[in-house]
C-alpha atoms as a PDB file:
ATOM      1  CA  UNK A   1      -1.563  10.505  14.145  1.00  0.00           C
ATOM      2  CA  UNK A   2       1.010  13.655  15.287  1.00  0.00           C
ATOM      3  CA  UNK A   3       3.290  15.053  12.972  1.00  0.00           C
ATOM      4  CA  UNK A   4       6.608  13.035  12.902  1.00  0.00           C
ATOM      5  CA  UNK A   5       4.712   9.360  13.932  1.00  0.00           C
ATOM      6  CA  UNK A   6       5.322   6.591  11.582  1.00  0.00           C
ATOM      7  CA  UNK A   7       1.804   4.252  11.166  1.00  0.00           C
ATOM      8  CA  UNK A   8       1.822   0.901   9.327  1.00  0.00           C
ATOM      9  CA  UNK A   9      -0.990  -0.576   7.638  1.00  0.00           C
ATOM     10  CA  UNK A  10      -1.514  -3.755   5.623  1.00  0.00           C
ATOM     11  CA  UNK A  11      -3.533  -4.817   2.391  1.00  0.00           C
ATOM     12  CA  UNK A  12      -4.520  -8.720   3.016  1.00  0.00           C
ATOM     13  CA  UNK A  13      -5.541  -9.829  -1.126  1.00  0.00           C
ATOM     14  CA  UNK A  14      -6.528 -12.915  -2.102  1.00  0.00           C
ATOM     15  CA  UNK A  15      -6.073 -14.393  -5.929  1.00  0.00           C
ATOM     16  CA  UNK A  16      -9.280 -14.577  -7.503  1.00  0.00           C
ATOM     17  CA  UNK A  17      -8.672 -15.103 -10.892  1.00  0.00           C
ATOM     18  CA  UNK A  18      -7.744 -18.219 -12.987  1.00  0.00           C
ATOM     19  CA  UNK A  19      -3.717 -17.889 -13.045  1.00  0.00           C
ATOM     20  CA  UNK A  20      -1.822 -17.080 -10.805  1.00  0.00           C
ATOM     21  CA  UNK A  21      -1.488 -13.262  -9.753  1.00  0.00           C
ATOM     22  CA  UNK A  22       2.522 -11.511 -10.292  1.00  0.00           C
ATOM     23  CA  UNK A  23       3.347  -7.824  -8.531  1.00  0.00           C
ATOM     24  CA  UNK A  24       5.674  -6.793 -10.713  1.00  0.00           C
ATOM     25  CA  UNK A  25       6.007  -3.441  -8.833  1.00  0.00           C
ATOM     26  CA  UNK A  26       3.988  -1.480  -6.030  1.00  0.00           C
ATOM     27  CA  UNK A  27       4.768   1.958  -5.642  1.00  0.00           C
ATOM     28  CA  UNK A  28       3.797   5.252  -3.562  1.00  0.00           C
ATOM     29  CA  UNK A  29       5.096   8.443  -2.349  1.00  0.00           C
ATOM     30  CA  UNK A  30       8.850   8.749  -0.700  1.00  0.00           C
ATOM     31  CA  UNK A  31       6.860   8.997   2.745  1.00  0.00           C
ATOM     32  CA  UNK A  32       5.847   5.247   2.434  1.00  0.00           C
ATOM     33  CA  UNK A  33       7.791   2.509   2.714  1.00  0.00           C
ATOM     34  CA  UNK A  34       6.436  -0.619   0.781  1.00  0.00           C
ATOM     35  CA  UNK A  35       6.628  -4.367   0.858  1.00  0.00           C
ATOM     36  CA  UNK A  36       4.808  -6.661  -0.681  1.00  0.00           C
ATOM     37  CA  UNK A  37       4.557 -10.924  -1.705  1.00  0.00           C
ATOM     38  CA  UNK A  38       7.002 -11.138  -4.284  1.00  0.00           C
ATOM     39  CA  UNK A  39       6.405 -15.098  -5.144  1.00  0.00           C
ATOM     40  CA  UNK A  40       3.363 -15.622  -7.401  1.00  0.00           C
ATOM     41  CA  UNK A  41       0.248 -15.847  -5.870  1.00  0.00           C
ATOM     42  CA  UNK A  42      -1.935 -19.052  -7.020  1.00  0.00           C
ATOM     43  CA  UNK A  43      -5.598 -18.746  -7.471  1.00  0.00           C
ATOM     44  CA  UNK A  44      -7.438 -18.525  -4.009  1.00  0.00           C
ATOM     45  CA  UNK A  45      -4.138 -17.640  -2.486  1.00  0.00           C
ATOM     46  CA  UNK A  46      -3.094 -14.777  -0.656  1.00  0.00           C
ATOM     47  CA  UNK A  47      -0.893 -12.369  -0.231  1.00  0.00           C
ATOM     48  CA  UNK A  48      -0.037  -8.504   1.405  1.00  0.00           C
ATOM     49  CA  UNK A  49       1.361  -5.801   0.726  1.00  0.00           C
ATOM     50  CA  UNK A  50       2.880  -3.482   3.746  1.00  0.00           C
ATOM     51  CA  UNK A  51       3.164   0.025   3.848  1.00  0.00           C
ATOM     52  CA  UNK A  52       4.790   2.069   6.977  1.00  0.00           C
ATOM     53  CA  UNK A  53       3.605   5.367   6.145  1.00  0.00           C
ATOM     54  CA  UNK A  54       5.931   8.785   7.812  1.00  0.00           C
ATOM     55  CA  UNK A  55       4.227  11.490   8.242  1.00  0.00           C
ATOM     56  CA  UNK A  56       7.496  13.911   9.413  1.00  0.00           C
ATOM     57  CA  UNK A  57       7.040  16.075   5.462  1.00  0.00           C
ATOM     58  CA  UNK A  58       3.066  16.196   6.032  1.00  0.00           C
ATOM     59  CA  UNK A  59       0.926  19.388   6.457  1.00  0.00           C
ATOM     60  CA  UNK A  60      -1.270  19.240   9.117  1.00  0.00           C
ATOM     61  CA  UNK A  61      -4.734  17.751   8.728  1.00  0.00           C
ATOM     62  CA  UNK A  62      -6.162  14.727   6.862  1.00  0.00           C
ATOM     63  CA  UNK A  63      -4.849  13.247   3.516  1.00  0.00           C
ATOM     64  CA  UNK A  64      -5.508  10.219   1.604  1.00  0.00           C
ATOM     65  CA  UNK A  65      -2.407   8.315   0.244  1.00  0.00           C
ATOM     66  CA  UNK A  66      -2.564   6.169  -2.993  1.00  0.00           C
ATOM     67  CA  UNK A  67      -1.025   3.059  -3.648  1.00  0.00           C
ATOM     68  CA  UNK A  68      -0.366   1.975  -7.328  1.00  0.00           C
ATOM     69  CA  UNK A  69       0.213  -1.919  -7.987  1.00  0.00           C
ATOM     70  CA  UNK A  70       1.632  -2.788 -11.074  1.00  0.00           C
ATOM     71  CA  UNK A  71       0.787  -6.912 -12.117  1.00  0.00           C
ATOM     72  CA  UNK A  72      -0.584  -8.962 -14.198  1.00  0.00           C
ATOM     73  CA  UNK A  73      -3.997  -7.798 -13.928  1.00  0.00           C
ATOM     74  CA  UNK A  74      -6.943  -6.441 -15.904  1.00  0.00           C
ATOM     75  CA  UNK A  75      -6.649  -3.403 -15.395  1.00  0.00           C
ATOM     76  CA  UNK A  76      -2.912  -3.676 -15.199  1.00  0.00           C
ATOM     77  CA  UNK A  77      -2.492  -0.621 -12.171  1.00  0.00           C
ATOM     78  CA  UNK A  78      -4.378  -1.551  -9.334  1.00  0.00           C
ATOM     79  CA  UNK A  79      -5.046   1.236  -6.754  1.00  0.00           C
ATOM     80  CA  UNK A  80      -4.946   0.670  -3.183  1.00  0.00           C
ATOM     81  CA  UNK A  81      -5.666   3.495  -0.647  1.00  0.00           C
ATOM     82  CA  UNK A  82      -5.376   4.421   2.981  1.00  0.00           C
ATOM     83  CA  UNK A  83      -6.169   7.766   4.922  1.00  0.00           C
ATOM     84  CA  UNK A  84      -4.387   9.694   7.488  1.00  0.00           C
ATOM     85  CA  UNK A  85      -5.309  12.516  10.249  1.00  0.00           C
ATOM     86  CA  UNK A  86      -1.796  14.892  11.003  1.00  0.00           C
ATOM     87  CA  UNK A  87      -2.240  16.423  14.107  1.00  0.00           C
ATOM     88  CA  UNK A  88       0.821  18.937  15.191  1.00  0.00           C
ATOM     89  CA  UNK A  89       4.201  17.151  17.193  1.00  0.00           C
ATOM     90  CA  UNK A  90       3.195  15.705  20.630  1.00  0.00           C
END
């Protein structure tokens, strides 16, 4: 992606425990925008979590950006990740 480009990418889950599965919070750097399914999640459902990530603050060249997800898990942080190329401004 070029410096300044805004990419979006989305994290399909689905519930595989035996309760069902509360985000209480999902959180990442300022240059990532975040949503994610609020309502609980039953087991076998699913759910996403959406992050547009803005890569106008970036230094050139490739990155990898983590996601932390707080919820009722075991562990209790959950780490989800995605990976990015900067290339200078078009």
């Amino acid at each position: 992606m070029h410096k300044g480009e805004s990419k979006e990418v989305t994290f399909i889950f689905t519930n595989t425990g035996t309760r069902d599965l509360l985000i209480e919070v999902v959180t990442a750097c300022k240059c990532t925008d975040l949503l994610w399914t609020r309502e609980p999640v039953p087991p076998g459902g699913s759910g996403a979590i959406q992050a547009v990530f803005h890569s106008e603050t970036m230094e050139l060249g490739p990155l990898e950006k983590i996601i932390d997800i707080i919820a009722n898990t075991n562990p209790i942080v959950i780490e989800a990740t995605f990976k990015a190329n900067i290339l200078p401004a078009k």
